[in-house]
Protein backbone atom coordinates (compact mmCIF):
# COMPACT_ATOMS: atom_id res chain seq x y z
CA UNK A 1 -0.29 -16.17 1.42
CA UNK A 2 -3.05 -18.87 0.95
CA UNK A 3 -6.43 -18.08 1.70
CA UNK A 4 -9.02 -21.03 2.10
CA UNK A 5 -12.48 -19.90 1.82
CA UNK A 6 -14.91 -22.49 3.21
CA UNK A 7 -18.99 -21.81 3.08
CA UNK A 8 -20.70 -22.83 6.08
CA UNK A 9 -22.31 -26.95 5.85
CA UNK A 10 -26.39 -27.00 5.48
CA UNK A 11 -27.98 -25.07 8.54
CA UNK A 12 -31.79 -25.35 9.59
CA UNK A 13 -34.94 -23.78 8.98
CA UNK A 14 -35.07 -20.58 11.20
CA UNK A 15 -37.54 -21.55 14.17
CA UNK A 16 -40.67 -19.30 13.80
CA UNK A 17 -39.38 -16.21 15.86
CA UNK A 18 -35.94 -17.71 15.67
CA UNK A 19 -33.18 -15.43 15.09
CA UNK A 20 -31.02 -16.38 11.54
CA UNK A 21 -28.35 -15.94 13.35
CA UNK A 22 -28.68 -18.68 15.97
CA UNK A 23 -29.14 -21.60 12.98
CA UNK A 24 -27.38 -24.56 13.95
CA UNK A 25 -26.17 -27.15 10.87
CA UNK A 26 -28.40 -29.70 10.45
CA UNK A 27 -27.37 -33.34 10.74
CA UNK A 28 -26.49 -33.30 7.10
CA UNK A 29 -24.39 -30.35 7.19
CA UNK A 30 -22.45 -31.87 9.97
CA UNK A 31 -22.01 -34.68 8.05
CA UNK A 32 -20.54 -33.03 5.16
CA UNK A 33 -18.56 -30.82 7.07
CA UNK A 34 -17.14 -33.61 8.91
CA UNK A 35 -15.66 -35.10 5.66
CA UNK A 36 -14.53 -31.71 4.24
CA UNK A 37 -12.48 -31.75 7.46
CA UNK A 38 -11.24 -35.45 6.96
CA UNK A 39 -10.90 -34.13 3.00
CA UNK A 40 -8.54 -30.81 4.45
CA UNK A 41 -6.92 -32.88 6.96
CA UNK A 42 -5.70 -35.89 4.43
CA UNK A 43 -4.08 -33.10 2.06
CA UNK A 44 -2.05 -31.40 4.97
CA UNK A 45 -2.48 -27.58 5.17
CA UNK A 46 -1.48 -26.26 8.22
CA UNK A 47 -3.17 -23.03 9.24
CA UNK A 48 -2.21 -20.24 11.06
CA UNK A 49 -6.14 -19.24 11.53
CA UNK A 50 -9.08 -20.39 10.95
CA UNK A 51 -11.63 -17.01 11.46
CA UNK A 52 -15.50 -17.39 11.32
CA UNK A 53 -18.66 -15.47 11.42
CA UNK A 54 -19.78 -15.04 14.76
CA UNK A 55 -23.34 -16.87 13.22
CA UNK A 56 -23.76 -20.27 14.73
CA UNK A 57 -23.65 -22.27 11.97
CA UNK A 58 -20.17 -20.75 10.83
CA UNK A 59 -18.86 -21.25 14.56
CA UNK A 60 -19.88 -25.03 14.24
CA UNK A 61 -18.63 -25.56 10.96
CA UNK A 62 -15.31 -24.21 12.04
CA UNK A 63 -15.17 -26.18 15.21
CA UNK A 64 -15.68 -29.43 12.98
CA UNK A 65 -12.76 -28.13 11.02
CA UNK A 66 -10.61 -27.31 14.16
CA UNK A 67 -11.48 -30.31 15.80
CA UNK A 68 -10.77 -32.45 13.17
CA UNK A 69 -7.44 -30.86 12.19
CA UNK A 70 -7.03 -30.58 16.24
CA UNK A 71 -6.05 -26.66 15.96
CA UNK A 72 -9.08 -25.70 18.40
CA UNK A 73 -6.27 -22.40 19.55
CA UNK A 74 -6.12 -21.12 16.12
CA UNK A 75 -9.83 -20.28 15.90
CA UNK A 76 -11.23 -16.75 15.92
CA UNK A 77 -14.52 -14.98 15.15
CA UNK A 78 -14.69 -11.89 12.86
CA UNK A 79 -17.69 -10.33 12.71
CA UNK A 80 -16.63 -8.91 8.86
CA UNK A 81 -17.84 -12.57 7.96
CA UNK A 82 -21.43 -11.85 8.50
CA UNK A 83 -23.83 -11.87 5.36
CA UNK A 84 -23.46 -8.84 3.83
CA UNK A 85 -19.81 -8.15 5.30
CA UNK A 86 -17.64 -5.42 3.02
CA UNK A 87 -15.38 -6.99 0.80
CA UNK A 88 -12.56 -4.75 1.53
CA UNK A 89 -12.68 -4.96 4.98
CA UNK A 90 -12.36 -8.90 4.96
CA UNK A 91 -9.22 -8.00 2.79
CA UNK A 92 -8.14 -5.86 5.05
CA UNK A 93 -8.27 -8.10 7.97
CA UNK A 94 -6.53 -11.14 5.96
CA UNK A 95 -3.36 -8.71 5.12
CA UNK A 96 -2.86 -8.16 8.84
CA UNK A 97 -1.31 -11.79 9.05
CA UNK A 98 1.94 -12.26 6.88
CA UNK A 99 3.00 -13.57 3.73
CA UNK A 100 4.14 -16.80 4.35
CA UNK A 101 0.41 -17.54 6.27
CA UNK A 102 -2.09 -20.13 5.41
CA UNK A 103 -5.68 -18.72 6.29
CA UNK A 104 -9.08 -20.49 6.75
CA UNK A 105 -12.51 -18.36 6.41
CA UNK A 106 -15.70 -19.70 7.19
CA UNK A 107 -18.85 -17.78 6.52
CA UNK A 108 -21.43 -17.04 3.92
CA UNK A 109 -22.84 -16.17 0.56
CA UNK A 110 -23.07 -13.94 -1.32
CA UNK A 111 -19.99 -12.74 1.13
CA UNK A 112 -17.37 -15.64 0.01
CA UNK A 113 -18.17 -15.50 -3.53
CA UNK A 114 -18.11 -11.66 -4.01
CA UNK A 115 -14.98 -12.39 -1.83
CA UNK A 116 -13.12 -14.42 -4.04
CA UNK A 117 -14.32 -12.39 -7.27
CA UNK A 118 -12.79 -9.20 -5.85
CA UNK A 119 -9.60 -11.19 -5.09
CA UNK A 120 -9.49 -12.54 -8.49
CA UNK A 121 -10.63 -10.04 -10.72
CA UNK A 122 -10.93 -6.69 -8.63
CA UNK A 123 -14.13 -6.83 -8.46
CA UNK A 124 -17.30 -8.71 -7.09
CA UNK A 125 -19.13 -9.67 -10.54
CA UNK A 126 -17.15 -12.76 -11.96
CA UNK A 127 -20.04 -15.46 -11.08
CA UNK A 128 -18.19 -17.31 -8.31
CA UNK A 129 -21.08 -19.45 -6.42
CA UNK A 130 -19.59 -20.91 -3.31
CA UNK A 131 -22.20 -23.96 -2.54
CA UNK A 132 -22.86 -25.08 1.11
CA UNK A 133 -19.71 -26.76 2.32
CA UNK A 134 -17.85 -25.38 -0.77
CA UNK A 135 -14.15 -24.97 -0.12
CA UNK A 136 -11.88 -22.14 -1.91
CA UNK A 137 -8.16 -21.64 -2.54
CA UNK A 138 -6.30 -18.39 -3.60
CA UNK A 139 -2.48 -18.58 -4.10
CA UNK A 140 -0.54 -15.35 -3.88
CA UNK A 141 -2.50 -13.26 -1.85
CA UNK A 142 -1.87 -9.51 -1.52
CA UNK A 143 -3.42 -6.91 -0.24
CA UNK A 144 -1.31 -3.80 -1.64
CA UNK A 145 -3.91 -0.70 -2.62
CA UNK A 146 -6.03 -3.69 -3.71
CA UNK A 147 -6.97 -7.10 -2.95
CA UNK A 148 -4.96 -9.58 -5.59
CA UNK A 149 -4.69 -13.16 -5.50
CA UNK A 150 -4.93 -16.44 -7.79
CA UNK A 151 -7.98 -18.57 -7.87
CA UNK A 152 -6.43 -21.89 -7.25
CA UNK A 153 -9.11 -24.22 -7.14
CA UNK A 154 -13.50 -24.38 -5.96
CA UNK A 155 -14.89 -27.66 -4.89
CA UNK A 156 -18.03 -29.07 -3.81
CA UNK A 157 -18.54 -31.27 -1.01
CA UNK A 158 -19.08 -34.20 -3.66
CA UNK A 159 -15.99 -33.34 -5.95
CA UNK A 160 -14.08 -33.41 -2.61
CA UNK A 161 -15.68 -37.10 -2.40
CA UNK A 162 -14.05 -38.27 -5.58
CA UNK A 163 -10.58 -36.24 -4.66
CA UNK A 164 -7.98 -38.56 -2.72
């Protein structure tokens, strides 16, 4: 299985007594979003799901994405994608599809990059730092006793810039 792991673009400034949670992107982040979309969509995955934090600046990151790719069906929210979600329980979720899948998460730090460490290296200290609009690939994904998979590649919103 291949597991994309995409952080959320740049969201604004909480409102004073504005819940974190309702943060849209900011016209930057939709920006950059936009062409990680355009970046996803000229190098042809096809995914079976693209599942996001319930927070509204996941949700409108993976709309871009869904829009863009025009898979608005295969979009779902897990709420295990919230900051501060369990490792293992994002795992978990991801080993419910099957092998052959091709997964998109969209969510948070420290989340996504304790998230790939654990895939990578069993466990969540390896120094992954997912940047806003970062984008992820793991190869081989298992989930048998413990989460296993192959880090593939990380890029920024700018290296995807200079990728054709």
């Amino acid at each position: 299985m291949d597991v994309f792991i995409l952080r959320h673009g740049k969201a604004e400034v909480a409102k004073p007594g504005g819940r974190d949670a309702d943060r849209p992107l900011t016209k930057k982040g939709r920006d950059d979003i936009l062409a990680v979309a355009l970046w996803i969509a000229a190098h042809d995955p096809e995914f079976d799901l693209i599942a996001a934090s319930p927070l509204a600046r996941a949700q409108e990151t993976a709309a871009i994405i869904a829009d863009v790719l025009e898979v608005p069906q295969k979009m779902a929210t897990w709420k295990v994608l919230v900051p501060g979600g369990d490792t293992d329980t994002v795992c978990r979720e991801i080993g419910r599809y099957p092998d052959n899948a091709a997964v998109l998460l969209v969510g948070h730090e420290p989340l996504l990059s304790s998230l790939i460490s654990r895939i990578i290296s069993g466990n969540e200290g390896a120094g992954i730092v997912m940047t806003k609009g970062g984008l992820a690939k793991i190869r081989n994904f298992s989930y048998a006793g413990r989460p296993s998979g192959e880090l593939h590649w990380l890029l920024t919103v700018k290296q995807m810039a200079l990728i054709k």
